[in-house]
C-alpha atoms as a PDB file:
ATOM      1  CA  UNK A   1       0.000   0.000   0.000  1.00  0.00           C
ATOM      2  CA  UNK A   2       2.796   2.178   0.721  1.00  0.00           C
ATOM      3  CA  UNK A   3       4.169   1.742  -2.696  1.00  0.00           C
ATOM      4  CA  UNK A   4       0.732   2.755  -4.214  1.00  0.00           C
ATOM      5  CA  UNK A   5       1.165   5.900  -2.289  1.00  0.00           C
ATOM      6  CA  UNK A   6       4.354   6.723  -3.579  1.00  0.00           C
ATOM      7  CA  UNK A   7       3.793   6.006  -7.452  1.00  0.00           C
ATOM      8  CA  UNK A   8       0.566   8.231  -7.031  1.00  0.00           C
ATOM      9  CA  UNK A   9       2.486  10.869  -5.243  1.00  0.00           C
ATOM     10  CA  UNK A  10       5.296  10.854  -7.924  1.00  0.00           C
ATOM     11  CA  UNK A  11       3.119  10.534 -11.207  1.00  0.00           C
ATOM     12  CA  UNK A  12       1.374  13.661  -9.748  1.00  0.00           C
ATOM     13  CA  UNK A  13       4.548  15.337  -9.277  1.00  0.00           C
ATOM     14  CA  UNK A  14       5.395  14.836 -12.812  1.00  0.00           C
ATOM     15  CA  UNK A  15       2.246  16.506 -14.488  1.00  0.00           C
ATOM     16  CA  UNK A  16       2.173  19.106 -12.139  1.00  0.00           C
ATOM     17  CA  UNK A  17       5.894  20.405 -13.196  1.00  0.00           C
ATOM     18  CA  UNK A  18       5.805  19.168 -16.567  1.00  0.00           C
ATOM     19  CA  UNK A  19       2.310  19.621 -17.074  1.00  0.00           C
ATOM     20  CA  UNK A  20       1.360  18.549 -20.503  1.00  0.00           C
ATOM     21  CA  UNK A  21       4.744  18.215 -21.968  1.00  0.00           C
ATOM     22  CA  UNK A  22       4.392  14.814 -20.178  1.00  0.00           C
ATOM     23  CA  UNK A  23       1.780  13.983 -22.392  1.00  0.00           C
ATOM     24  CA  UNK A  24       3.744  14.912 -25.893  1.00  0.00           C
ATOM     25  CA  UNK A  25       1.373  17.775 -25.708  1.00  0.00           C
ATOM     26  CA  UNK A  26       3.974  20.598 -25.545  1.00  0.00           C
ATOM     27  CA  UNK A  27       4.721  23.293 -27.578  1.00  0.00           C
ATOM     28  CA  UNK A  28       5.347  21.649 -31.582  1.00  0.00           C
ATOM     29  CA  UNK A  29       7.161  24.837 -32.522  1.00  0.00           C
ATOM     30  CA  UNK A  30      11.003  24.287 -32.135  1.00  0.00           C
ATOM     31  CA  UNK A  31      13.180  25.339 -33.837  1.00  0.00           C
ATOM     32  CA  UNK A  32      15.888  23.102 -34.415  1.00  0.00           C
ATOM     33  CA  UNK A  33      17.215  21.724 -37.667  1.00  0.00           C
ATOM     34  CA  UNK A  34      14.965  19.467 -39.327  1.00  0.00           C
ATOM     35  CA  UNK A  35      11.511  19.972 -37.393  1.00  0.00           C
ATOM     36  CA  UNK A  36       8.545  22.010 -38.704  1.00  0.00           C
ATOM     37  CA  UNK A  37       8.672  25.843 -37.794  1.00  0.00           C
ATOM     38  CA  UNK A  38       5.091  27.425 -37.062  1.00  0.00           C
ATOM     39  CA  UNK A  39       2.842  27.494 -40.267  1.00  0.00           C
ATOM     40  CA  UNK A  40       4.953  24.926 -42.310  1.00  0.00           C
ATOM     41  CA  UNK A  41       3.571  21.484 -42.880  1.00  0.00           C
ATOM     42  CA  UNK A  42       4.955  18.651 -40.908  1.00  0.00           C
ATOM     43  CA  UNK A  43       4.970  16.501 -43.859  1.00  0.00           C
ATOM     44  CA  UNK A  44       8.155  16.211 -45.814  1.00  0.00           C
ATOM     45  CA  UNK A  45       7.666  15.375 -50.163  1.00  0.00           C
ATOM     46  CA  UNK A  46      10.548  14.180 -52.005  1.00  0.00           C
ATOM     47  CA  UNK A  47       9.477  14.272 -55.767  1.00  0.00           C
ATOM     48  CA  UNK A  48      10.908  11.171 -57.059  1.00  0.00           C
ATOM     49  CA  UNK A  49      10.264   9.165 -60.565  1.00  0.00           C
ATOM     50  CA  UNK A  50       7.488   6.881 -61.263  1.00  0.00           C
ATOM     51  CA  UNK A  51       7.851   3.509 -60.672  1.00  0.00           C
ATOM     52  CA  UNK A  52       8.752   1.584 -64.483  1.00  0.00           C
ATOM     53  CA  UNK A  53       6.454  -0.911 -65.791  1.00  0.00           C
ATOM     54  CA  UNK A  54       6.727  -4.376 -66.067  1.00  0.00           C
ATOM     55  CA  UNK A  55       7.866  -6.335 -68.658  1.00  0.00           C
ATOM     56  CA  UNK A  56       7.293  -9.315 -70.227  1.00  0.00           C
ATOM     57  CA  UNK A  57       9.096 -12.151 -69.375  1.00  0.00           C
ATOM     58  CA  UNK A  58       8.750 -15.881 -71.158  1.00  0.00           C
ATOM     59  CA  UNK A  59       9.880 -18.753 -69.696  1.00  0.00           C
ATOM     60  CA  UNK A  60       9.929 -22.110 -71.256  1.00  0.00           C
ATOM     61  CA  UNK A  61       6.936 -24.544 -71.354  1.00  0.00           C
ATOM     62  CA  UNK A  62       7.562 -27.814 -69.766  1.00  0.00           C
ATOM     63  CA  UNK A  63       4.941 -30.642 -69.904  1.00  0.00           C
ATOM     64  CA  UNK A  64       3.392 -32.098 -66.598  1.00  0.00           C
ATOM     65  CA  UNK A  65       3.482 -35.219 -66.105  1.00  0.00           C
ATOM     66  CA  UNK A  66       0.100 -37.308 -66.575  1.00  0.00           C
ATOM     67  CA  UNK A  67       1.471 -40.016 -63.689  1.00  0.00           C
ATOM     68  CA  UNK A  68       4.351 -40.223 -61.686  1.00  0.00           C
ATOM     69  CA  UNK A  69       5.571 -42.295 -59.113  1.00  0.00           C
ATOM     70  CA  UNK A  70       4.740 -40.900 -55.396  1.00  0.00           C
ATOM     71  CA  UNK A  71       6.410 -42.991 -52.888  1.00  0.00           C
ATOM     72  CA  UNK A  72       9.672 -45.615 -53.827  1.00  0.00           C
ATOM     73  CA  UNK A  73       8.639 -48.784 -54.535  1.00  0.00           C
ATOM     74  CA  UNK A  74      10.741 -51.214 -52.291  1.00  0.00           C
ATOM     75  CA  UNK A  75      11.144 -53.730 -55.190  1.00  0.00           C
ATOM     76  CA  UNK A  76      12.369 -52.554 -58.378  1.00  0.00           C
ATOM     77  CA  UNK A  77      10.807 -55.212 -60.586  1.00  0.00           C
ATOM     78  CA  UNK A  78       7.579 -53.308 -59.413  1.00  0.00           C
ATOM     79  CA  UNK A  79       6.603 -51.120 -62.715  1.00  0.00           C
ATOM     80  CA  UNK A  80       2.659 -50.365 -61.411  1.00  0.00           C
ATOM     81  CA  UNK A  81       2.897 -46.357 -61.131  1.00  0.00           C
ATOM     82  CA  UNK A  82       0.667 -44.280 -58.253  1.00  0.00           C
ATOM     83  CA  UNK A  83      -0.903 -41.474 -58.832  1.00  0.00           C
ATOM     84  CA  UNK A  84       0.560 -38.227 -56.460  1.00  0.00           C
ATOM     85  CA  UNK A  85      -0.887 -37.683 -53.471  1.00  0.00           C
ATOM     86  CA  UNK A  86      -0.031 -35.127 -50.372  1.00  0.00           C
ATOM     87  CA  UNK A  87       3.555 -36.544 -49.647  1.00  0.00           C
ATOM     88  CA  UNK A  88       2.748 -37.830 -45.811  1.00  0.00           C
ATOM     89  CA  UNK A  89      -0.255 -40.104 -47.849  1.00  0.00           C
ATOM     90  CA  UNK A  90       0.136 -43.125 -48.989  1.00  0.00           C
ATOM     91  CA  UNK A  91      -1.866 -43.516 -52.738  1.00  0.00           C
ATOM     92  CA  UNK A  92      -4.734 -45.488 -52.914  1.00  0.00           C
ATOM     93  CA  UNK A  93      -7.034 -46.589 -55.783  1.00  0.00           C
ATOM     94  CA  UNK A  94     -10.288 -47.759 -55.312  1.00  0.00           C
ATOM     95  CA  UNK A  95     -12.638 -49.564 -57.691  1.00  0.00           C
ATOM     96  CA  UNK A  96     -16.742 -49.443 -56.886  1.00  0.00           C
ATOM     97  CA  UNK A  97     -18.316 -52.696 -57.196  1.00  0.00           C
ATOM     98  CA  UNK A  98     -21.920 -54.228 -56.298  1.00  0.00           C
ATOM     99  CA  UNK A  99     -22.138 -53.186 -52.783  1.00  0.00           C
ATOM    100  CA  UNK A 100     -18.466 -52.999 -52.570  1.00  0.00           C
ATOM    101  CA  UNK A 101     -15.514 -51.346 -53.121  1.00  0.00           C
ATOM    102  CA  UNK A 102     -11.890 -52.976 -54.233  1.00  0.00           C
ATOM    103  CA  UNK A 103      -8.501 -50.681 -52.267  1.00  0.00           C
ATOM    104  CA  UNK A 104      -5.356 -51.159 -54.035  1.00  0.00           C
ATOM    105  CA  UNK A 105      -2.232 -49.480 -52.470  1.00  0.00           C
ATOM    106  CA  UNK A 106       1.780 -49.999 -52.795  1.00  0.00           C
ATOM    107  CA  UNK A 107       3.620 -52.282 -49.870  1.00  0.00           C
ATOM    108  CA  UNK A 108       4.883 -50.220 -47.422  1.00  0.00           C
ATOM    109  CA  UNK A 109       7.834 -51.558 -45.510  1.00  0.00           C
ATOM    110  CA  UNK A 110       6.131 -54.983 -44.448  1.00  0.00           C
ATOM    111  CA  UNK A 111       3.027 -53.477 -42.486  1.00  0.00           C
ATOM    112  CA  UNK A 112      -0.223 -54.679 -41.434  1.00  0.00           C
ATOM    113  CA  UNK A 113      -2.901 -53.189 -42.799  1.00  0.00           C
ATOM    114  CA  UNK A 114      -6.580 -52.113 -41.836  1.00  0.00           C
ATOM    115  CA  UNK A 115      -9.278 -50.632 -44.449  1.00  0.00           C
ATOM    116  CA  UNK A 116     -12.626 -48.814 -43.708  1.00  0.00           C
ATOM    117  CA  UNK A 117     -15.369 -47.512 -45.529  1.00  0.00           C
ATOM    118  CA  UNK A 118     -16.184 -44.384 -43.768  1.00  0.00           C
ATOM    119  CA  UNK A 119     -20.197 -43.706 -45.020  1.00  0.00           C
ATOM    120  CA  UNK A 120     -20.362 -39.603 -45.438  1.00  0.00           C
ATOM    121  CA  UNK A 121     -24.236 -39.374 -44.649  1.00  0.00           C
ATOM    122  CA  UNK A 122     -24.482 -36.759 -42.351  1.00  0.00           C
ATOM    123  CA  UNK A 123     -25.359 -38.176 -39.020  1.00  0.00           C
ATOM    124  CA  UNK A 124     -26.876 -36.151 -35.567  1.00  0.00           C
ATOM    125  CA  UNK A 125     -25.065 -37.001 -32.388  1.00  0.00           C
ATOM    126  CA  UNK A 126     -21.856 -39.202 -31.940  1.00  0.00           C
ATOM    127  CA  UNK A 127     -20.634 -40.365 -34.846  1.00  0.00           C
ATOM    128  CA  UNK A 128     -20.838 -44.227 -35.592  1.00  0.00           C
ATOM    129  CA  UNK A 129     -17.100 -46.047 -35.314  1.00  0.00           C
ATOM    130  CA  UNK A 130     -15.552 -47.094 -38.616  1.00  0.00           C
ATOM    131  CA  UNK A 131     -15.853 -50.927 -39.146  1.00  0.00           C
ATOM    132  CA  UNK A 132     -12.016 -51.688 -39.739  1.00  0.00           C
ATOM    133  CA  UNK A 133     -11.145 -54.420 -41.919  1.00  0.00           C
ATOM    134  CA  UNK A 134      -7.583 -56.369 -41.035  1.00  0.00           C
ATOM    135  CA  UNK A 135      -5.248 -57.053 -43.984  1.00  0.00           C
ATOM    136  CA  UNK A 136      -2.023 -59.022 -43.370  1.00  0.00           C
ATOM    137  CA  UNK A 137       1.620 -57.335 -44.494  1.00  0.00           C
ATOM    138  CA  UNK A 138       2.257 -58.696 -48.269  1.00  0.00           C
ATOM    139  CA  UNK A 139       5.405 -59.785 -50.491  1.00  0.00           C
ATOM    140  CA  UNK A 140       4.385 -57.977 -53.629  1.00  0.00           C
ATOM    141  CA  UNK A 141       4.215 -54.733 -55.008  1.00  0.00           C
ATOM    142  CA  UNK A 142       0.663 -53.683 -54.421  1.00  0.00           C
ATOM    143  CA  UNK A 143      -2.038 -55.243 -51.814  1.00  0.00           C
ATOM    144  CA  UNK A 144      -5.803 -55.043 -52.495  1.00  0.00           C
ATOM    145  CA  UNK A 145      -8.790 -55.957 -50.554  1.00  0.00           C
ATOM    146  CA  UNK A 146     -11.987 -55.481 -51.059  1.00  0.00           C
ATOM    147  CA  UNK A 147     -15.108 -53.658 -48.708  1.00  0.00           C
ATOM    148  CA  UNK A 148     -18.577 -55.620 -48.740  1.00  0.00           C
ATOM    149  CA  UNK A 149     -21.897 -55.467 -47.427  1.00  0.00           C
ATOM    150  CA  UNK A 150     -21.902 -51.174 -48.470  1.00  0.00           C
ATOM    151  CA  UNK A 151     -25.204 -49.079 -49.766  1.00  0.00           C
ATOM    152  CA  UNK A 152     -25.117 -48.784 -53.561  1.00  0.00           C
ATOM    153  CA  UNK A 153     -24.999 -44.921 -54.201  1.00  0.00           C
ATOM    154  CA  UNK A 154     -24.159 -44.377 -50.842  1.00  0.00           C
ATOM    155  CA  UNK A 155     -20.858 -41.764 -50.434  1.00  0.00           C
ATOM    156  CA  UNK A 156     -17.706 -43.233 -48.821  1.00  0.00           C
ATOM    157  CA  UNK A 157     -14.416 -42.265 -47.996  1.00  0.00           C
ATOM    158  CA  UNK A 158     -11.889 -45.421 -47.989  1.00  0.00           C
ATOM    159  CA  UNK A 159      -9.207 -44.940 -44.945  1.00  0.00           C
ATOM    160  CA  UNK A 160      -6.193 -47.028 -44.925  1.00  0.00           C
ATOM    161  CA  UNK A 161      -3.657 -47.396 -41.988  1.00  0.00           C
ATOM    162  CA  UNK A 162      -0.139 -48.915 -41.738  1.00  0.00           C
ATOM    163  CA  UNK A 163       0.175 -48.802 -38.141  1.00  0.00           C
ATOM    164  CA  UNK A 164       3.870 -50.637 -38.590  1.00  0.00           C
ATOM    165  CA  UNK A 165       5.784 -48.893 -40.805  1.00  0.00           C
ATOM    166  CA  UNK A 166       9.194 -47.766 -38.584  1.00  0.00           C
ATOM    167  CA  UNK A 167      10.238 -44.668 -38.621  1.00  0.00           C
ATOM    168  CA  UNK A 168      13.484 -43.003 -40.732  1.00  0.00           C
ATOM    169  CA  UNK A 169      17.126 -41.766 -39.446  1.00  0.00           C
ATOM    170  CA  UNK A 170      15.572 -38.347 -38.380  1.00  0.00           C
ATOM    171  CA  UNK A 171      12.969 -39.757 -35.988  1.00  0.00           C
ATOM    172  CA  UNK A 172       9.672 -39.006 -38.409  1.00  0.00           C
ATOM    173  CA  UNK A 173       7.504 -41.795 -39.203  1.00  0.00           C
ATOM    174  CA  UNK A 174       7.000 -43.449 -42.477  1.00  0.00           C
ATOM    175  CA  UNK A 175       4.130 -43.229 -44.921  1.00  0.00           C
ATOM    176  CA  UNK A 176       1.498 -44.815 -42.776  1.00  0.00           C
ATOM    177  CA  UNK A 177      -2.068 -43.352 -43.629  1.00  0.00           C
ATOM    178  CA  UNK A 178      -4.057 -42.908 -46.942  1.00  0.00           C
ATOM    179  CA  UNK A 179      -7.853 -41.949 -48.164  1.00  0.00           C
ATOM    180  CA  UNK A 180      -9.583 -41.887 -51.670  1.00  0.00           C
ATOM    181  CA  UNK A 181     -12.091 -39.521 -52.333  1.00  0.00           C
ATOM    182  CA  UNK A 182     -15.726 -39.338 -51.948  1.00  0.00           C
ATOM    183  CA  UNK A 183     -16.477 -43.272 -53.802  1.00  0.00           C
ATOM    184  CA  UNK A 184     -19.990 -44.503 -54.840  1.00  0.00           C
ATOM    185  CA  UNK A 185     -20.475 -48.135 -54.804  1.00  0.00           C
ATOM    186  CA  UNK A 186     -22.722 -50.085 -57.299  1.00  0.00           C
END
């Protein structure tokens, strides 16, 4: 409380001797080098040159490639190329069938595998759980499975997970997730 006193009892001080010079609201005349004098404009214009305009540049046209390969393949007799996806995804295709839908993906570093068909009818409350299907690791290139017992016309989104796929030098973990887009099955 004592403390309180004092700071009051010194801020008075202060605009009582300075009185609004503590406030930047003293006199705006002076007269030193480089500050307005009284009836010139505190605004200082240096007349420059407009600003060029652009020009045209060209660059050469270089073709984008249709497919390309988005994650190694970790045989190299494997020649089935994957579309690009975000780089922490791994690709997947899926093909709609009768009430089902086929997921075809590249190996990744001898996982496991589970696969659900998320349904993307909007839903009021909790949201039901994904029914995961298991898929053992595989010795090819690619692994496929394939989703029954879906709505025909119904929207999905396929999920994949590759819950064991290590992790590299620098601590980050390998490609282990992937998703299609919105898929209608037959």
């Amino acid at each position: 409380m004592r403390h309180t006193r004092i700071a009051i009892a010194l801020a008075a001080t202060s605009l009582t001797l300075g009185g609004c010079a503590a406030f930047g609201l003293g006199d705006r005349t002076a007269t030193t080098e480089g500050a307005a004098r009284e009836g010139e404009s505190w605004l200082l214009v240096q007349q420059g040159q407009a600003t060029p305009s652009p020009s045209v540049t060209m660059g050469a046209p270089s073709p984008t490639p249709e497919v390309s390969l988005s994650v190694p393949t970790p045989d190299p007799r494997c020649t089935k190329l994957w579309p690009r996806t975000d780089p922490a995804l791994i690709p997947v295709r899926v093909t709609p069938g009768a009430g089902s839908l086929r997921v075809d993906w590249p190996t990744q570093f001898n996982s496991n595998y589970r696969v659900a068909a998320v349904p993307q009818k909007l839903v009021k409350g909790p949201q039901p759980q994904p029914v995961w299907q298991e898929v053992a690791p595989g010795s090819g290139c690619a692994m496929s499975t394939t989703i029954t017992g879906l709505t025909p016309g119904a929207a999905y989104i396929v999920w994949l997970d590759a819950p064991n796929t290590g992790h590299r030098l620098d601590g980050t973990r390998n490609l282990y997730s992937g998703r299609s887009g919105v898929v209608y099955p037959e």
